[in-house]
C-alpha atoms as a PDB file:
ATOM      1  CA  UNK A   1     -19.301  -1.429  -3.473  1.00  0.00           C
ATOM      2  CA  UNK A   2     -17.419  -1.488  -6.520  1.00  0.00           C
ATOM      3  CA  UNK A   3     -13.909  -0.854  -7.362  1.00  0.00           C
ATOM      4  CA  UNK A   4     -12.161   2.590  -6.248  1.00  0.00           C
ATOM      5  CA  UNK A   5     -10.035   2.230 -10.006  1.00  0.00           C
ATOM      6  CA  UNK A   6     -11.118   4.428 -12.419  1.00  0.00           C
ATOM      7  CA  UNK A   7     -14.146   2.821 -14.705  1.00  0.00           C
ATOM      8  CA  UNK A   8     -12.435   2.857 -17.778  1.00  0.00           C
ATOM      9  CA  UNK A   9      -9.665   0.921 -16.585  1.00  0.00           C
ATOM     10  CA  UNK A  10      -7.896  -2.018 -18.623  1.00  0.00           C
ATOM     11  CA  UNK A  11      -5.982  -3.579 -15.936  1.00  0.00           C
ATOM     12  CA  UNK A  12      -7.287  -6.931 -14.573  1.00  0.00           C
ATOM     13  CA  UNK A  13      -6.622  -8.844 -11.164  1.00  0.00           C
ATOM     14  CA  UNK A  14      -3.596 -11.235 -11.324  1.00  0.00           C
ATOM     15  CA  UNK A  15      -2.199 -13.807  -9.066  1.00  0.00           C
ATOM     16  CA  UNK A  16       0.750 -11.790  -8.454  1.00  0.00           C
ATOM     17  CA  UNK A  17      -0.013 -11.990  -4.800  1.00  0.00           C
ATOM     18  CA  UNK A  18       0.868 -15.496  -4.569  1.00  0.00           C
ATOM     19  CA  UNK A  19       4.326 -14.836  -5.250  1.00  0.00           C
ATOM     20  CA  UNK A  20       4.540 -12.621  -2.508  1.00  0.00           C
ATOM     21  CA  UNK A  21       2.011 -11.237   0.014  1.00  0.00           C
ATOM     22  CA  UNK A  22       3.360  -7.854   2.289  1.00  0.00           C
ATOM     23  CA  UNK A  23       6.686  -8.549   1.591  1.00  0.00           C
ATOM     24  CA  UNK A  24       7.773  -6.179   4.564  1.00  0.00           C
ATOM     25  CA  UNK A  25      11.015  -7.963   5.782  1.00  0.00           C
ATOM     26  CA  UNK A  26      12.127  -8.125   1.987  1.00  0.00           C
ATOM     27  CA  UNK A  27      10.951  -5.219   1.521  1.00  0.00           C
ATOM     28  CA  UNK A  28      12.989  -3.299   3.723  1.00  0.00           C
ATOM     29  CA  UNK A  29      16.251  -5.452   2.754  1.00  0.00           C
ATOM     30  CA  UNK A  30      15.678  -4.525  -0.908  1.00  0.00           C
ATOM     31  CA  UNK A  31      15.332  -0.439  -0.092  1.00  0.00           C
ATOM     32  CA  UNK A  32      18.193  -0.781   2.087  1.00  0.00           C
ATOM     33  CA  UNK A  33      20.223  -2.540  -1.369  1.00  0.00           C
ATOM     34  CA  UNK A  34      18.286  -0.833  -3.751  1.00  0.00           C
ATOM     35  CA  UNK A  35      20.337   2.068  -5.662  1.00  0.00           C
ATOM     36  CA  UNK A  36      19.476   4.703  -8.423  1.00  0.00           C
ATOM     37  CA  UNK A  37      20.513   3.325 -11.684  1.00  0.00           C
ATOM     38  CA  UNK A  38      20.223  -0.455 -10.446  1.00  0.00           C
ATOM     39  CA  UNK A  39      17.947  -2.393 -13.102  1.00  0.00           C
ATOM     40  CA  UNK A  40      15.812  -5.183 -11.372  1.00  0.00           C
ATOM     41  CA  UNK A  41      18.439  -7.519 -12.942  1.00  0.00           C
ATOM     42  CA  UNK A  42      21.078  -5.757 -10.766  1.00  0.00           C
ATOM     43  CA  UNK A  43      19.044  -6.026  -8.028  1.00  0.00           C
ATOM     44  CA  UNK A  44      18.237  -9.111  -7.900  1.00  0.00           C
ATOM     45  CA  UNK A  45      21.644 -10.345  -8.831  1.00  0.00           C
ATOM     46  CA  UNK A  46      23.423  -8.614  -5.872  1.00  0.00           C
ATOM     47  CA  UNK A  47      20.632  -9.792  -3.518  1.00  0.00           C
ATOM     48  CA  UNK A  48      21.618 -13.664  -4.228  1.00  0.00           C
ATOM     49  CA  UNK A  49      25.333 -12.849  -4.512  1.00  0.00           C
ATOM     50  CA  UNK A  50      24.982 -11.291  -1.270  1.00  0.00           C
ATOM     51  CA  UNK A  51      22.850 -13.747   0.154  1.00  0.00           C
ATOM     52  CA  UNK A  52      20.410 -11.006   1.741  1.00  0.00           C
ATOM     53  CA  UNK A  53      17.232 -12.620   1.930  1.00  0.00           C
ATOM     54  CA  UNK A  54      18.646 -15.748   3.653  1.00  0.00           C
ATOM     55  CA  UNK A  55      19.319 -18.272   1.255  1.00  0.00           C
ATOM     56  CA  UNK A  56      16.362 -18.050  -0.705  1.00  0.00           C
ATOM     57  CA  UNK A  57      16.551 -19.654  -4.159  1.00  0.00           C
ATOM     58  CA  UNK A  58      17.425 -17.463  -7.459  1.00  0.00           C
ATOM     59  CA  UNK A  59      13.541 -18.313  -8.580  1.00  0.00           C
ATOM     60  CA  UNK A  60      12.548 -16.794  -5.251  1.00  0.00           C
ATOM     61  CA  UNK A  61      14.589 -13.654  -5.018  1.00  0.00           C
ATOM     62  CA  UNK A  62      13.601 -13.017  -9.237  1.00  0.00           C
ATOM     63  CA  UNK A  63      10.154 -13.719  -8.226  1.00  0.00           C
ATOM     64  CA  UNK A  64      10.721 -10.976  -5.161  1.00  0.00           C
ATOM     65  CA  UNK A  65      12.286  -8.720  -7.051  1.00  0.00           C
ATOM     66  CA  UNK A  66      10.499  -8.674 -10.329  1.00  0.00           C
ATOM     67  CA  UNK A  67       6.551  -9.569  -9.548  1.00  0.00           C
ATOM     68  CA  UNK A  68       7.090  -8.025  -4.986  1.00  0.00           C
ATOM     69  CA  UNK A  69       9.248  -5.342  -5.059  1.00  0.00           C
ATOM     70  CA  UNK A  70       9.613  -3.701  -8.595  1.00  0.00           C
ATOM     71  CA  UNK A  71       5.828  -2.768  -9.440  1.00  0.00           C
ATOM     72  CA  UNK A  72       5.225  -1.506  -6.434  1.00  0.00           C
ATOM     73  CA  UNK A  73       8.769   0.484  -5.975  1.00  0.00           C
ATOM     74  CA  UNK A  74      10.631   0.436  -9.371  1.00  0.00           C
ATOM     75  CA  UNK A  75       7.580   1.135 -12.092  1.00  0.00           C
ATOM     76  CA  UNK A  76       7.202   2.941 -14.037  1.00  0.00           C
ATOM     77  CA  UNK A  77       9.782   5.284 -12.378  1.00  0.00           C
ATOM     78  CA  UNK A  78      11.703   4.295  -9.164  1.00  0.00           C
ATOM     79  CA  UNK A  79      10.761   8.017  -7.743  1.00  0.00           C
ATOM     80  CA  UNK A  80       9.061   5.634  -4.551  1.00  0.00           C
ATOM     81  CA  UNK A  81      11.884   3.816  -3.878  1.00  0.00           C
ATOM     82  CA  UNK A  82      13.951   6.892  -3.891  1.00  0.00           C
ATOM     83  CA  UNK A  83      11.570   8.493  -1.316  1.00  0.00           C
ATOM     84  CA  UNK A  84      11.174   5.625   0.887  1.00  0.00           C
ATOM     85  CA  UNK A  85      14.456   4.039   1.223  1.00  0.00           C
ATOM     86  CA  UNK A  86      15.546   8.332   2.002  1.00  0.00           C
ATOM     87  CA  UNK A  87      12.749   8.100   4.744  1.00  0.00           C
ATOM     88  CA  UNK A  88      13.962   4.466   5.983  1.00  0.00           C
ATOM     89  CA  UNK A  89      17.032   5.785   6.224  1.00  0.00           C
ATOM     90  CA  UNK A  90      16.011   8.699   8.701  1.00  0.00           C
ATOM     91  CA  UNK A  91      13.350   7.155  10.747  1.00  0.00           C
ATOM     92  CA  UNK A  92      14.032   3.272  10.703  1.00  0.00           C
ATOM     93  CA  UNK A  93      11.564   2.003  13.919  1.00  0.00           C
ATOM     94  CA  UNK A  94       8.001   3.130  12.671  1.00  0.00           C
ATOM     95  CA  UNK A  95       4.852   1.343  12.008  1.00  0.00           C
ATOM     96  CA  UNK A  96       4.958   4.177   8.812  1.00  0.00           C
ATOM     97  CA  UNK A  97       7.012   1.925   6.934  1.00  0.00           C
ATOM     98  CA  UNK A  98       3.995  -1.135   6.495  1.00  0.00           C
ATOM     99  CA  UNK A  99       1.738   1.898   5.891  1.00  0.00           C
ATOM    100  CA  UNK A 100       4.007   2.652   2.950  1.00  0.00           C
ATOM    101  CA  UNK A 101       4.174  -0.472   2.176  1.00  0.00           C
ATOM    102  CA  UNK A 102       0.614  -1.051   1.275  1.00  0.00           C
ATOM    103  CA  UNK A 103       0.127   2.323  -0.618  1.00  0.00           C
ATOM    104  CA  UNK A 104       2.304   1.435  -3.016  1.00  0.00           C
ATOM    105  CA  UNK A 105       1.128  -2.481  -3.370  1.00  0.00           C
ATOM    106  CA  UNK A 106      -2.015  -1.255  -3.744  1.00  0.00           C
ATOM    107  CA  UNK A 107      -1.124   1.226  -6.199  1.00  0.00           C
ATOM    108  CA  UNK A 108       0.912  -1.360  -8.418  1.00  0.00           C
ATOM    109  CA  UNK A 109      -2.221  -4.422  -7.954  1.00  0.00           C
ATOM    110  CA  UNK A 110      -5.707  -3.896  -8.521  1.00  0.00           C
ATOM    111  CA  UNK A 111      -6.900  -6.713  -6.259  1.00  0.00           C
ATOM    112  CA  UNK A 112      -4.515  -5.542  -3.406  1.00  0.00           C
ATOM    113  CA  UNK A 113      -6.470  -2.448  -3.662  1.00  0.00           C
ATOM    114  CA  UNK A 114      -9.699  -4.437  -3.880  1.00  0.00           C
ATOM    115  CA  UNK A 115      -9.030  -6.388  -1.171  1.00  0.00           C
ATOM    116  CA  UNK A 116      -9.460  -3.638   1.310  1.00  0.00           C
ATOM    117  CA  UNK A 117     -11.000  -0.870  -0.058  1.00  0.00           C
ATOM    118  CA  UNK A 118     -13.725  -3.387  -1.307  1.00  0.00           C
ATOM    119  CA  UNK A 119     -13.693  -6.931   0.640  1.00  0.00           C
ATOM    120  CA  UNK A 120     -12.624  -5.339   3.299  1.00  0.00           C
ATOM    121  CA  UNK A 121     -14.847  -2.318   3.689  1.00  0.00           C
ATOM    122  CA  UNK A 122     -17.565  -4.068   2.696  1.00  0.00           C
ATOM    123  CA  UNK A 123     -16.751  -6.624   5.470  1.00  0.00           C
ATOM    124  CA  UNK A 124     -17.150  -3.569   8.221  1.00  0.00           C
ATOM    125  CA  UNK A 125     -19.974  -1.950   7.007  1.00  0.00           C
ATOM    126  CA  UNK A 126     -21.748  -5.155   6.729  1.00  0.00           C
ATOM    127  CA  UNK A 127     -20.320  -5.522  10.526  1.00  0.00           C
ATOM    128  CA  UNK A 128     -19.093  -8.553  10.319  1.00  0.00           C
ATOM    129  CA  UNK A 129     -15.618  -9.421  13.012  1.00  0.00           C
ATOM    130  CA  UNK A 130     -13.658 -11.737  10.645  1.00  0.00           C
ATOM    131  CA  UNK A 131     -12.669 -12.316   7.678  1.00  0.00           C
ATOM    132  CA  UNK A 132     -12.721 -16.318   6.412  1.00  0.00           C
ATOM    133  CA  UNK A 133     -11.274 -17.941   3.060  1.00  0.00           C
ATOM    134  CA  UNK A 134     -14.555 -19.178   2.198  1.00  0.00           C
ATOM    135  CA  UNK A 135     -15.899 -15.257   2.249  1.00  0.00           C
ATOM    136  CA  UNK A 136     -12.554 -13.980  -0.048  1.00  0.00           C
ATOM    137  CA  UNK A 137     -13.244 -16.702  -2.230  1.00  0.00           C
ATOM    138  CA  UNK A 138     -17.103 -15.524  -2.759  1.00  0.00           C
ATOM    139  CA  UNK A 139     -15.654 -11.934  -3.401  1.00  0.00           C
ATOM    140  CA  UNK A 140     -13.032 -13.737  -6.015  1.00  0.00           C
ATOM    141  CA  UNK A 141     -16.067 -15.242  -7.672  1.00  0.00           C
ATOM    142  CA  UNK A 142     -17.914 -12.139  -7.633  1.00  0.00           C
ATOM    143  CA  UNK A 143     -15.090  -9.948  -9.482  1.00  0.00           C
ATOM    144  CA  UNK A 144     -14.869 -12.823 -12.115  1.00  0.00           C
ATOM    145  CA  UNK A 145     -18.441 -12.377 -13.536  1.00  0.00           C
ATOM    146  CA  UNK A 146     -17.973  -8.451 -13.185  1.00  0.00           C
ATOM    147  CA  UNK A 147     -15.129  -9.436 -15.944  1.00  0.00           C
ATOM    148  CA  UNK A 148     -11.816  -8.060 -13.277  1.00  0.00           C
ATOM    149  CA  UNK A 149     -10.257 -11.459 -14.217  1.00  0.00           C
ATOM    150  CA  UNK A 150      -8.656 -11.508 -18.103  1.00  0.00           C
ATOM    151  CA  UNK A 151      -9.820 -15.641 -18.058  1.00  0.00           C
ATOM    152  CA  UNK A 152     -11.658 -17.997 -15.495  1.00  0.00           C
ATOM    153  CA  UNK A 153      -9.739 -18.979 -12.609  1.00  0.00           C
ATOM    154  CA  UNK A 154      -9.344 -22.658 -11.186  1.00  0.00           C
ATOM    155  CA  UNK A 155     -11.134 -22.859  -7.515  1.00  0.00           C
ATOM    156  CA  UNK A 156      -7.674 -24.328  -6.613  1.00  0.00           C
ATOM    157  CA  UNK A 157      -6.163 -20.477  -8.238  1.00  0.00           C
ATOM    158  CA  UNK A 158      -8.759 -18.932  -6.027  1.00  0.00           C
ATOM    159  CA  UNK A 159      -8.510 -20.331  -2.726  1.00  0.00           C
ATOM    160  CA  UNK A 160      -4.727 -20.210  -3.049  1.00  0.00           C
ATOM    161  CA  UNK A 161      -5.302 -16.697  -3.552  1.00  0.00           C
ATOM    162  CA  UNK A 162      -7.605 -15.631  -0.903  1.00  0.00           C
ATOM    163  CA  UNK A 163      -5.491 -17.502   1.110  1.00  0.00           C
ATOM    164  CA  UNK A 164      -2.723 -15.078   0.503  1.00  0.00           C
ATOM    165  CA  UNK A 165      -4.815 -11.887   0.263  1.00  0.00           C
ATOM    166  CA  UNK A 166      -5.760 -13.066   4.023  1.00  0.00           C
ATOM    167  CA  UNK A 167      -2.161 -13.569   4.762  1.00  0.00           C
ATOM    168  CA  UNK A 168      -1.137 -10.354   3.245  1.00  0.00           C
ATOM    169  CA  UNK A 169      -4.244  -8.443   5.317  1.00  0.00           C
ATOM    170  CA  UNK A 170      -2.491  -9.735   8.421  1.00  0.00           C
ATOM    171  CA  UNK A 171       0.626  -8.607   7.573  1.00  0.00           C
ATOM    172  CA  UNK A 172      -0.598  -5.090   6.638  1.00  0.00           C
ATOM    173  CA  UNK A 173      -2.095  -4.878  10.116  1.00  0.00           C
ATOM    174  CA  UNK A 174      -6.159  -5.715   9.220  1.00  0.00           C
ATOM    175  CA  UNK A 175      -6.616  -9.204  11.062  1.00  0.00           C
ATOM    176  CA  UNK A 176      -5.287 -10.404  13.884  1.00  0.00           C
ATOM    177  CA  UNK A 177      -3.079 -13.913  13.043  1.00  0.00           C
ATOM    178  CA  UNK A 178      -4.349 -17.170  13.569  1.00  0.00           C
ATOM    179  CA  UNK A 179      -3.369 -20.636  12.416  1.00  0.00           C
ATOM    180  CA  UNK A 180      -6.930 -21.533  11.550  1.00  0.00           C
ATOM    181  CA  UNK A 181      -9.927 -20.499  11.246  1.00  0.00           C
ATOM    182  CA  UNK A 182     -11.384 -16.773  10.228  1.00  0.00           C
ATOM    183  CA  UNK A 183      -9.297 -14.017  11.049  1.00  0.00           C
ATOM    184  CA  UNK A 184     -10.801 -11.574  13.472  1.00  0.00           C
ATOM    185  CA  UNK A 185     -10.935  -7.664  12.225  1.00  0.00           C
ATOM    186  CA  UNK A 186      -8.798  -5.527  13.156  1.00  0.00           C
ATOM    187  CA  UNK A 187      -9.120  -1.502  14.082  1.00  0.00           C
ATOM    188  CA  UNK A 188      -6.716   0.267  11.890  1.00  0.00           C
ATOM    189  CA  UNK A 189      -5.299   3.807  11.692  1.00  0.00           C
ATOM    190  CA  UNK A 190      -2.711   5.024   9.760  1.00  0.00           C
ATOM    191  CA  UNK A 191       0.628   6.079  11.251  1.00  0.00           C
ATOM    192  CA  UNK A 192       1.050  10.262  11.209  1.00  0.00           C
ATOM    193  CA  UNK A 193       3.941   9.968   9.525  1.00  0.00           C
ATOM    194  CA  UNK A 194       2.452   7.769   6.807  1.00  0.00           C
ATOM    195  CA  UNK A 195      -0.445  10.505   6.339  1.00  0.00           C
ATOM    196  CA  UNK A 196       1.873  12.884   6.047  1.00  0.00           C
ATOM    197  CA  UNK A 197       4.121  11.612   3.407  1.00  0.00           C
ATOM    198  CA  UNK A 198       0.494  10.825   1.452  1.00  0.00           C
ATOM    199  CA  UNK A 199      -0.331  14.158   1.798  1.00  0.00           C
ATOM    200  CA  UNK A 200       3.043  15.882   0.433  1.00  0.00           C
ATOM    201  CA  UNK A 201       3.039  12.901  -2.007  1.00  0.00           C
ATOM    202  CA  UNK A 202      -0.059  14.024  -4.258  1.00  0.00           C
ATOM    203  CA  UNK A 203       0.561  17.516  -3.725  1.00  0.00           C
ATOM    204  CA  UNK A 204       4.006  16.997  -5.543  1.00  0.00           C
ATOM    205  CA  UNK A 205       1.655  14.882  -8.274  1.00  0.00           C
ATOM    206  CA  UNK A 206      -0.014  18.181  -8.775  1.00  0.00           C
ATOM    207  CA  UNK A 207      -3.208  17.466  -7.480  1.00  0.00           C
ATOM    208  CA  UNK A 208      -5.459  20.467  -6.026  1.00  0.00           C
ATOM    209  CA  UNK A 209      -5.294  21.104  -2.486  1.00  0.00           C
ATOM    210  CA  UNK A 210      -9.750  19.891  -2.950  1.00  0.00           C
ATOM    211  CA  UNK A 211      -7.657  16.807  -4.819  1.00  0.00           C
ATOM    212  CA  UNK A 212      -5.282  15.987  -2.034  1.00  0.00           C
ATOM    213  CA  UNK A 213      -7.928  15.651   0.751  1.00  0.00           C
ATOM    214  CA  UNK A 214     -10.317  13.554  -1.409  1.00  0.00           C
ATOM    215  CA  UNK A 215      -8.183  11.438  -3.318  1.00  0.00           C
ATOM    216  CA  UNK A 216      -9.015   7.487  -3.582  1.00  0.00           C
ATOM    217  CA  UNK A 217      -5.735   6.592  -2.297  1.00  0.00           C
ATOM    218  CA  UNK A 218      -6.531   7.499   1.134  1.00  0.00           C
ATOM    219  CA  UNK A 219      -9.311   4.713   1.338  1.00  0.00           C
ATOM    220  CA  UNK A 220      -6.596   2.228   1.407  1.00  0.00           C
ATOM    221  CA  UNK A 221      -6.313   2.918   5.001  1.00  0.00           C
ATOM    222  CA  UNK A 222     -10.042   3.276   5.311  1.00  0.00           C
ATOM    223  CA  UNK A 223     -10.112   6.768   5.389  1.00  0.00           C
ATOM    224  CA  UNK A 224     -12.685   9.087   3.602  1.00  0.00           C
ATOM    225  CA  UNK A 225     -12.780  12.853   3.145  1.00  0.00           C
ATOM    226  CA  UNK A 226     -13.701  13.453   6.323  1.00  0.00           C
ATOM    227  CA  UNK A 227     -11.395  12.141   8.784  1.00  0.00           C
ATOM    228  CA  UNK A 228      -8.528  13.056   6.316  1.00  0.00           C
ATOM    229  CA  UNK A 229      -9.138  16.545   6.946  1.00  0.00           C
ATOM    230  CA  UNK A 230      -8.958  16.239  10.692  1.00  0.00           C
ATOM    231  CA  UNK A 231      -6.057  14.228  10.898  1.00  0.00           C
ATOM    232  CA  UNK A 232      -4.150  16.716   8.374  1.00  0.00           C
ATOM    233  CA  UNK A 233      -5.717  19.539  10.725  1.00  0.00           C
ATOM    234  CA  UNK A 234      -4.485  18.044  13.415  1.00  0.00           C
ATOM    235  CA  UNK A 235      -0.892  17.652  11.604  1.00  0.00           C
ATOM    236  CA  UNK A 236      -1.035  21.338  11.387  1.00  0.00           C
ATOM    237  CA  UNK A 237       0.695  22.036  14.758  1.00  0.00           C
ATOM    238  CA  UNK A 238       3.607  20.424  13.700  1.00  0.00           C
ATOM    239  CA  UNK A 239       4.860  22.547  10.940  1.00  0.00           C
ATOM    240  CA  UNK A 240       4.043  20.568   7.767  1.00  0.00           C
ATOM    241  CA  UNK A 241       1.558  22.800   6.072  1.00  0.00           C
ATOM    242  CA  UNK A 242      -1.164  24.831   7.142  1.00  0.00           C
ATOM    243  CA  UNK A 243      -4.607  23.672   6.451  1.00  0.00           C
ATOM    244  CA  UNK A 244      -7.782  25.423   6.313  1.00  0.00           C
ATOM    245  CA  UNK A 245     -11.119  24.079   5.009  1.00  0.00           C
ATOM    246  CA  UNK A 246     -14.628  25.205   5.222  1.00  0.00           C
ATOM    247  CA  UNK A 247     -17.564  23.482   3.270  1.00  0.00           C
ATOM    248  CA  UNK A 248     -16.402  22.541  -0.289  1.00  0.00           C
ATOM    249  CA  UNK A 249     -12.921  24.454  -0.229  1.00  0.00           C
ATOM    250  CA  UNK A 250      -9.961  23.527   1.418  1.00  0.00           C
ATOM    251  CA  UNK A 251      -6.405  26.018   1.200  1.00  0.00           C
ATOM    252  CA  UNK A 252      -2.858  24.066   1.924  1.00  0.00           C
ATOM    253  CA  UNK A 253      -0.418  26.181   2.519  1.00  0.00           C
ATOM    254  CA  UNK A 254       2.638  23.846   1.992  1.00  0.00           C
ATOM    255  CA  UNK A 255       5.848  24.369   3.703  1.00  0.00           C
ATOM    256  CA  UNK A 256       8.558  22.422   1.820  1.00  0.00           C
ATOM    257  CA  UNK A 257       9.136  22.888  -1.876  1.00  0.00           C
ATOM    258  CA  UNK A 258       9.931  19.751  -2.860  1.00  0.00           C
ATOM    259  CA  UNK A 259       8.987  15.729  -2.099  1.00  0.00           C
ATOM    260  CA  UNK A 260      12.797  15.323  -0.772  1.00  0.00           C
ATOM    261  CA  UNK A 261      12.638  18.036   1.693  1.00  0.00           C
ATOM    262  CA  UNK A 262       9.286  16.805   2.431  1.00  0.00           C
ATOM    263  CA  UNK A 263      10.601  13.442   3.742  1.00  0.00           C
ATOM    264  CA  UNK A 264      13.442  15.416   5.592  1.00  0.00           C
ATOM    265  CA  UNK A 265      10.904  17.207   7.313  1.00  0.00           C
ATOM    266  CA  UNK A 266       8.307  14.349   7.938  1.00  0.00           C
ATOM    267  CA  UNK A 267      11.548  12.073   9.350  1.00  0.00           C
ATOM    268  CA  UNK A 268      12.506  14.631  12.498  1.00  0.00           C
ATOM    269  CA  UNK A 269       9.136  14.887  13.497  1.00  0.00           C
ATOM    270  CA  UNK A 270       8.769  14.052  17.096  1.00  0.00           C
ATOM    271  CA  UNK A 271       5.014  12.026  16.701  1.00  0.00           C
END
């Protein structure tokens, strides 16, 4: 199973994910701090002043800021952090938030999106019930001689990564946490008000109604085509849109006319 980026792609796997694996306590801290206009520089300056990731060191909060939080929030246009810190706002206490979370990591990093839409998937179709270093090392080795890696990597650089791609597939909800040892699989499902935020998300990106329902993105949460029509038919009854499909055509009629009303709309629904 290869890579759900597109084929022509430049971009590479980094180690960006030692620096910082689901970063969902920080996360939420930053969105919470986070205001339009603010540079990472302000960012990450008012985060030490303030002291609001609990004493961490200025290389630590830089590296949280700059490598964690601003690709996958900030760049290239802080439009997600607007929409997500407006949604964290409304509707604190909800598993959406980690959902979120991973979208956008895995929008920002290659091998974050690689990890489970590839090592991952693979993992369950193969049916295997855990996940071990020594098998995210062998998928490491694998993307370096398919050329995802821009030079060689140490085996120290690659166990310390898989060791925080398993860490971060914990935290995202995948595996269940152990101190040693494979990590067993976990059953995952998105949250509805994760889906639906996806959904009004690439609609407002001007995909095609067709576009919206079989867009890569949704394999992040291990969904294909199919069950992403049935859990946005099912999403029907609540207001959001109004979704019709039959064969190879699919009709949205969308009920908000804009991403911010959208995320008004997805926050006061009782799911």
């Amino acid at each position: 199973m290869t890579s759900l980026m597109a084929t022509d792609t430049t971009e590479r796997y980094t180690i960006r994910i030692c620096k910082g694996t689901a970063l969902l306590p920080e996360t939420r801290v930053l969105l919470q701090e986070w205001q339009p206009g603010d540079t990472r520089s302000d960012l990450a300056q008012r985060t030490l002043e303030n002291d609001l990731l609990g004493k961490s060191t200025a290389h630590r909060v830089n590296d949280i800021v700059r490598k964690g939080f601003a690709p996958r929030f900030l760049l290239p246009d802080p439009r997600a952090a607007r929409y997500v810190k407006r949604l964290l706002e409304k509707r604190p206490n909800s598993d959406w938030f980690g959902n979120l979370c991973l979208l956008h990591a895995a929008r920002a990093d290659m091998l974050v999106r690689d990890a489970v839409t590839v090592l991952l998937r693979r993992a369950c179709d193969e049916g295997r019930l855990a996940l071990s270093v020594d098998a995210v090392i062998s998928f490491l080795c694998e993307s370096e001689e398919q050329g995802k890696m821009t030079t060689p990597w140490s085996s120290e650089t690659k166990r310390k990564v898989a060791r925080g791609l398993l860490k971060m597939l914990t935290e995202f909800g995948f595996l269940r946490r152990r101190t040693r040892g494979p990590r067993d699989i976990r059953t995952f499902h998105p949250d509805p008000l994760a889906v639906a935020y996806l959904a009004y998300d690439l609609h407002f990106k001007d995909f095609t109604d067709a576009g919206v329902v079989s867009h890569p993105d949704w394999r992040i949460w291990g969904l294909d085509e199919g069950p992403v029509r049935v859990v946005m038919d099912d999403l029907s009854r609540y207001g959001l849109w109004v979704f019709q499909a039959a064969g190879s055509v699919v009709r949205i009629t969308w009920n908000v006319a804009s991403m911010e009303e959208a995320v008004d709309v997805i926050a006061r629904l009782d799911i």
